[in-house]
C-alpha atoms as a PDB file:
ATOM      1  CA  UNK A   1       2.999  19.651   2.437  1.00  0.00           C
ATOM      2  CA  UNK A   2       4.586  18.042  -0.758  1.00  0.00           C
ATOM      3  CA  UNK A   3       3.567  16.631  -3.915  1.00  0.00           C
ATOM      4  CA  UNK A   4       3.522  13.326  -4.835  1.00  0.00           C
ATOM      5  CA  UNK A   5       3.090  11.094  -7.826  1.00  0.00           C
ATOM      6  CA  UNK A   6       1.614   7.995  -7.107  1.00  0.00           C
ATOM      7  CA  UNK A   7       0.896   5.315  -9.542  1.00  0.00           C
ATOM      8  CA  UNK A   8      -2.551   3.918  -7.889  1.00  0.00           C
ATOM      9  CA  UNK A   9      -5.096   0.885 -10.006  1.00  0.00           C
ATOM     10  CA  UNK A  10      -2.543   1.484 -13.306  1.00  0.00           C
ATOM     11  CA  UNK A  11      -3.067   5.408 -12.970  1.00  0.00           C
ATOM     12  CA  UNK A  12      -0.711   8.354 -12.464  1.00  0.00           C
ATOM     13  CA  UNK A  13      -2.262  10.415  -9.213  1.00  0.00           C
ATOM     14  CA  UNK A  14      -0.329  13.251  -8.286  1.00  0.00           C
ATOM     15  CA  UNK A  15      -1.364  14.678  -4.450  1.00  0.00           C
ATOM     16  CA  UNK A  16      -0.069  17.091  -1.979  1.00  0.00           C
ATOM     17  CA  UNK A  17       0.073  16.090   1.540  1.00  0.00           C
ATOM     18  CA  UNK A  18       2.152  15.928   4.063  1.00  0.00           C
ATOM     19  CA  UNK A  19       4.692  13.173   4.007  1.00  0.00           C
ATOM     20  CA  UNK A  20       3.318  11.500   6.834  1.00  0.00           C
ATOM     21  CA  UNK A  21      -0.384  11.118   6.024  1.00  0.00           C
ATOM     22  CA  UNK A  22      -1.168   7.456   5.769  1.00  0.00           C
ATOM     23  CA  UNK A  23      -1.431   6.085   2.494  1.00  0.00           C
ATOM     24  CA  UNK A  24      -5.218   4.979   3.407  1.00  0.00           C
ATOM     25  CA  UNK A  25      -6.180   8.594   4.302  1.00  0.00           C
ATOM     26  CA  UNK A  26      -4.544   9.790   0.517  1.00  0.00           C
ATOM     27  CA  UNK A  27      -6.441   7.027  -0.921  1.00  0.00           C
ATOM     28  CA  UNK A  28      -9.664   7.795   0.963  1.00  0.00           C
ATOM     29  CA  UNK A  29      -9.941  11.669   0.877  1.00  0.00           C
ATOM     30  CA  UNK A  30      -7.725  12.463  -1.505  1.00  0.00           C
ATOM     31  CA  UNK A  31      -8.052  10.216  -4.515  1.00  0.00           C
ATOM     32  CA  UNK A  32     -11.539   9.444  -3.481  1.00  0.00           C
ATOM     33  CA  UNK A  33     -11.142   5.635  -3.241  1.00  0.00           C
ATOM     34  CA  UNK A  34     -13.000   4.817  -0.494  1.00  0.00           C
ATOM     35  CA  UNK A  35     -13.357   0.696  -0.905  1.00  0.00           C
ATOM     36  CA  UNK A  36     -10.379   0.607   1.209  1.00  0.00           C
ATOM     37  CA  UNK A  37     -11.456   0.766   4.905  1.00  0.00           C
ATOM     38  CA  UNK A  38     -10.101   2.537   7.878  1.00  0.00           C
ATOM     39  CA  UNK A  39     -10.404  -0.020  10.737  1.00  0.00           C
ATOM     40  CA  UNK A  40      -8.082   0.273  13.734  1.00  0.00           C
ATOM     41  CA  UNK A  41      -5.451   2.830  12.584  1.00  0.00           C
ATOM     42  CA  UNK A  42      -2.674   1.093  13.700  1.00  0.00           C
ATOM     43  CA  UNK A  43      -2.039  -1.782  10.836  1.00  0.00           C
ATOM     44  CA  UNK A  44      -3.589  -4.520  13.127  1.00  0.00           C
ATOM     45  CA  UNK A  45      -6.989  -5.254  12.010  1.00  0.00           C
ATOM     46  CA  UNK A  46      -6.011  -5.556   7.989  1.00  0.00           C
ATOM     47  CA  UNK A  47      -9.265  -3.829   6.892  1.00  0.00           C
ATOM     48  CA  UNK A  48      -7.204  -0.900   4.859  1.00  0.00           C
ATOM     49  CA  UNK A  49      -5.393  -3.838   3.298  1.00  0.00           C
ATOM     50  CA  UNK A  50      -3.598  -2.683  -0.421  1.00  0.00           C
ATOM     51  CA  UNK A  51      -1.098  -4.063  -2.792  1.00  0.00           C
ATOM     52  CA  UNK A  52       2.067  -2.801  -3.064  1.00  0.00           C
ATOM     53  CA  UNK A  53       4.046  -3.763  -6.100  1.00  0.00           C
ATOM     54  CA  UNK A  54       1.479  -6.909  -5.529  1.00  0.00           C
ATOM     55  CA  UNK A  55       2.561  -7.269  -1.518  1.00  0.00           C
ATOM     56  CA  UNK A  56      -0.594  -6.928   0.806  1.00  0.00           C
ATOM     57  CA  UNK A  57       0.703  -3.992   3.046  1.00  0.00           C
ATOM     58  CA  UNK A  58      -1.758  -1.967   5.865  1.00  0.00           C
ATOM     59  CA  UNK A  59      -2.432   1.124   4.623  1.00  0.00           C
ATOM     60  CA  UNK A  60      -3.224   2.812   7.746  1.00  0.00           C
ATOM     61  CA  UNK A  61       0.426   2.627   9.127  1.00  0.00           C
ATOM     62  CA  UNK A  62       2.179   3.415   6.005  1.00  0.00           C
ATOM     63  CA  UNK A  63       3.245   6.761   5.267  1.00  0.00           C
ATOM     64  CA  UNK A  64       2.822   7.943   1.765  1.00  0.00           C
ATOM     65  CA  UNK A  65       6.274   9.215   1.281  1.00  0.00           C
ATOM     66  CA  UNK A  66       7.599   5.817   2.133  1.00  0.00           C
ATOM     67  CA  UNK A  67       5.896   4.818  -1.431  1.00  0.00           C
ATOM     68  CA  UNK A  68       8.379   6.176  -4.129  1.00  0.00           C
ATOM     69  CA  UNK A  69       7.203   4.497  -7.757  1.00  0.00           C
ATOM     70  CA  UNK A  70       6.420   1.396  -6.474  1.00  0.00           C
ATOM     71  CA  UNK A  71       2.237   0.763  -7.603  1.00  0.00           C
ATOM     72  CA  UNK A  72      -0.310   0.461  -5.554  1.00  0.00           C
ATOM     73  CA  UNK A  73      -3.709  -1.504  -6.230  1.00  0.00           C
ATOM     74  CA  UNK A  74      -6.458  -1.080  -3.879  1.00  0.00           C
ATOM     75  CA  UNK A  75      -9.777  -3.266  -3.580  1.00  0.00           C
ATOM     76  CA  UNK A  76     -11.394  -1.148  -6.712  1.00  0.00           C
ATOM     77  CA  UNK A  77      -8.372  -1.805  -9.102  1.00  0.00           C
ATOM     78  CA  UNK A  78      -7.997  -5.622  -8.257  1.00  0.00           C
ATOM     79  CA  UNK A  79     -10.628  -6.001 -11.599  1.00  0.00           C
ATOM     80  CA  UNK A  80     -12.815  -3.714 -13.478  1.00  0.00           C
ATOM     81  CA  UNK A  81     -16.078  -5.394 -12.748  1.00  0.00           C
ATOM     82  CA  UNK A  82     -15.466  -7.358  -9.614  1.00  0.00           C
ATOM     83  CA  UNK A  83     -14.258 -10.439 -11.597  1.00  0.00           C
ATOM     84  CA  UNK A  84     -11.084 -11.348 -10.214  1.00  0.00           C
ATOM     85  CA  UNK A  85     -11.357 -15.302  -8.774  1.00  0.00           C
ATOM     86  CA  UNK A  86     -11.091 -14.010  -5.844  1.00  0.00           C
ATOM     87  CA  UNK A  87     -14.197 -11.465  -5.544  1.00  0.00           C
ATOM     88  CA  UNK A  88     -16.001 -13.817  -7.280  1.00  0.00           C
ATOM     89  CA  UNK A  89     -15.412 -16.954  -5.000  1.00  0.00           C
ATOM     90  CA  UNK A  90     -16.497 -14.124  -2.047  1.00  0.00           C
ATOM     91  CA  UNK A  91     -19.545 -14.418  -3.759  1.00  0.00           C
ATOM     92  CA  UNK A  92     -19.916 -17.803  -4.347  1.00  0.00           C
ATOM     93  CA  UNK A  93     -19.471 -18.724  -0.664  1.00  0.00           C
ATOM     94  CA  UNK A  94     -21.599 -15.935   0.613  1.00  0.00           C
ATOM     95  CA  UNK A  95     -18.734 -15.203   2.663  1.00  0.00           C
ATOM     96  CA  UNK A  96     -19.476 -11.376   3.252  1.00  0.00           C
ATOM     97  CA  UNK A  97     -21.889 -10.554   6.474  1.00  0.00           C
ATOM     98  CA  UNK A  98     -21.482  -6.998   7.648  1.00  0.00           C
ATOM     99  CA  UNK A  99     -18.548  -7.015   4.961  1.00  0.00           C
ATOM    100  CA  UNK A 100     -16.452  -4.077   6.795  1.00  0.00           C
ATOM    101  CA  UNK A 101     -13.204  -6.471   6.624  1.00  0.00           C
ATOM    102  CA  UNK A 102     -13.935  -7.773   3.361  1.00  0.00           C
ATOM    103  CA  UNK A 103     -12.022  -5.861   0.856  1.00  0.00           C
ATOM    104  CA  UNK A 104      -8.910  -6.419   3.052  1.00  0.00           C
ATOM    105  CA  UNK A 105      -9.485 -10.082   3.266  1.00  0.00           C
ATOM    106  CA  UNK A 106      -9.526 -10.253  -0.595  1.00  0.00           C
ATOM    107  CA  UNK A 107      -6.872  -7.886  -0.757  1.00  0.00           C
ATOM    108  CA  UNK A 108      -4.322 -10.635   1.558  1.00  0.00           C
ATOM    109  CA  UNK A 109      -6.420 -13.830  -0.478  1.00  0.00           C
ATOM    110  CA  UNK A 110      -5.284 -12.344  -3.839  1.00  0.00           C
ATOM    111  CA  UNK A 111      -2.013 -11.284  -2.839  1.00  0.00           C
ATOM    112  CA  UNK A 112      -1.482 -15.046  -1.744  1.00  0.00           C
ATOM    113  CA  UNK A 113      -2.947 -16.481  -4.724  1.00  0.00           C
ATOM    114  CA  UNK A 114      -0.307 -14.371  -6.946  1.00  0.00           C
ATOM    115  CA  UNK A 115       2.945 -16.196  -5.483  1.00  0.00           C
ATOM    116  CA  UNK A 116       1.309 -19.700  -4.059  1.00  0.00           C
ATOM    117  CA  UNK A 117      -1.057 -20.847  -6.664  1.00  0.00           C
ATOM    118  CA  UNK A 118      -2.798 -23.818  -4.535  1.00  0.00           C
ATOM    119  CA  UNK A 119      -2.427 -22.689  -1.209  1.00  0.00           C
ATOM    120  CA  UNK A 120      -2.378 -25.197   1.785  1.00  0.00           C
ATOM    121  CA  UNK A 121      -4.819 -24.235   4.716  1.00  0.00           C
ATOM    122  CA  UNK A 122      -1.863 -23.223   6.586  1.00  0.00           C
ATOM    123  CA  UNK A 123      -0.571 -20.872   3.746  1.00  0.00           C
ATOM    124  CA  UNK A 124      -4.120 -19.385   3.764  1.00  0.00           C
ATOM    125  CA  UNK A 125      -4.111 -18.930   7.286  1.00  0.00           C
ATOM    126  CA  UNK A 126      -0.979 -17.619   7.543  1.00  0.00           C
ATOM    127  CA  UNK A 127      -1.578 -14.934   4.604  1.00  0.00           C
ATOM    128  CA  UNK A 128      -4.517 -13.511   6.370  1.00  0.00           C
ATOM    129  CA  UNK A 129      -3.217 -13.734   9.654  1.00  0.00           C
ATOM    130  CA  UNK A 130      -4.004 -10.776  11.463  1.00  0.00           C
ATOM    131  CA  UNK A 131      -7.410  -9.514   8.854  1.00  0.00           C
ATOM    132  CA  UNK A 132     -10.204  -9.705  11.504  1.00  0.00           C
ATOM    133  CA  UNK A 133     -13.790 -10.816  10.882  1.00  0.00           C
ATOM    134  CA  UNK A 134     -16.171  -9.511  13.616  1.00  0.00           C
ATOM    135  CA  UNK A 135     -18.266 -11.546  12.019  1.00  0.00           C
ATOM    136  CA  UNK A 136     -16.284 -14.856  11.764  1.00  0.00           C
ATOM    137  CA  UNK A 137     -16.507 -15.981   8.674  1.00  0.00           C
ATOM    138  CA  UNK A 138     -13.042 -17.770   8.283  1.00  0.00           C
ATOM    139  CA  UNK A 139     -14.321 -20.947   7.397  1.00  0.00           C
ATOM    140  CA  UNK A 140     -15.969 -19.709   4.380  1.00  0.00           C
ATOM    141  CA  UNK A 141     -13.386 -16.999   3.612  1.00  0.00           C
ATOM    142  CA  UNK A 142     -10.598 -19.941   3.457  1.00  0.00           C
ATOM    143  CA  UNK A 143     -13.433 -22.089   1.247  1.00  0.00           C
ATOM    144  CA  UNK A 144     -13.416 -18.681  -0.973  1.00  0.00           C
ATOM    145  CA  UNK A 145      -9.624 -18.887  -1.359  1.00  0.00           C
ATOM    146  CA  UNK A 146      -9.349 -22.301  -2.230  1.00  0.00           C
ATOM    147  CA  UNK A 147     -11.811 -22.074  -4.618  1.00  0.00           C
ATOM    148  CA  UNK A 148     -10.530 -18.738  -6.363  1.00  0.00           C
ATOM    149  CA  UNK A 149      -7.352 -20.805  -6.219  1.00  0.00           C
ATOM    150  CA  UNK A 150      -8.624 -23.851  -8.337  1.00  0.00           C
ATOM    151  CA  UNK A 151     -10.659 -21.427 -10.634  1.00  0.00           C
ATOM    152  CA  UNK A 152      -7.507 -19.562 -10.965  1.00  0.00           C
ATOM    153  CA  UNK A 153      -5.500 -22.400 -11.976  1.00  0.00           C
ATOM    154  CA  UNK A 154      -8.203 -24.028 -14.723  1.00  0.00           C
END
């Protein structure tokens, strides 16, 4: 085991794991943030999507001692009261269904919307390339992203 000091949705968390343990399984069981999702366990499915220093990273594949100071913002830290464009475009186009996947789909969406402001369908596709949707819902999930993209930018 060993201690470390994470800086997780703007606040200092200090745990003590071992330096393996998956940063979604410190999140999740540790620091009692369970919004992001354990879905295949091997970073393929992008349900346990986080930022890292604002880069959408898997969480399930990466080891919380590979961290260091660099901040992490999971699905509950993106905005207070679920306000951010992009959580609130989700809503407007009713994109959630079983919703499992959502929180890493907004997770990749916002990370995208950070560095490419008006995204082209191919940029969207691209950024969430690889965040499955049992439910397929893409066509509304990129309608979402262009929309939290032009709400963004007004």
């Amino acid at each position: 085991m060993a201690k470390f000091t994470l800086h997780v949705n703007g606040n200092e968390q200090t745990v003590d794991v071992d330096p393996a343990t998956p940063v979604l399984w410190v999140l999740r069981e540790h620091l009692d943030l369970p919004g992001t999702k354990y879905g295949c366990g091997i970073g393929q499915c992008g349900a346990c999507t986080v930022h890292v220093e604002g880069a959408a990273m898997r969480s399930c594949s990466l080891p919380v001692s590979s961290i260091g100071d660099r901040p992490i913002t999971t699905i509950e830290g993106l905005s207070e009261h679920g306000t951010h464009p992009v959580q609130q475009a989700w809503l407007d186009h009713d994109v959630p269904q079983c919703g499992y996947c959502q929180a890493g789909q907004i997770m990749s969406a916002s990370a995208l919307l950070s560095h490419t402001p008006d995204p082209s369908d191919a940029d969207i596709d691209a950024a969430l390339q690889g965040n499955l949707c049992r439910c397929g819902t893409y066509l509304r999930i990129r309608s979402a992203v262009k929309s939290a993209a032009r709400s963004a930018n007004s």
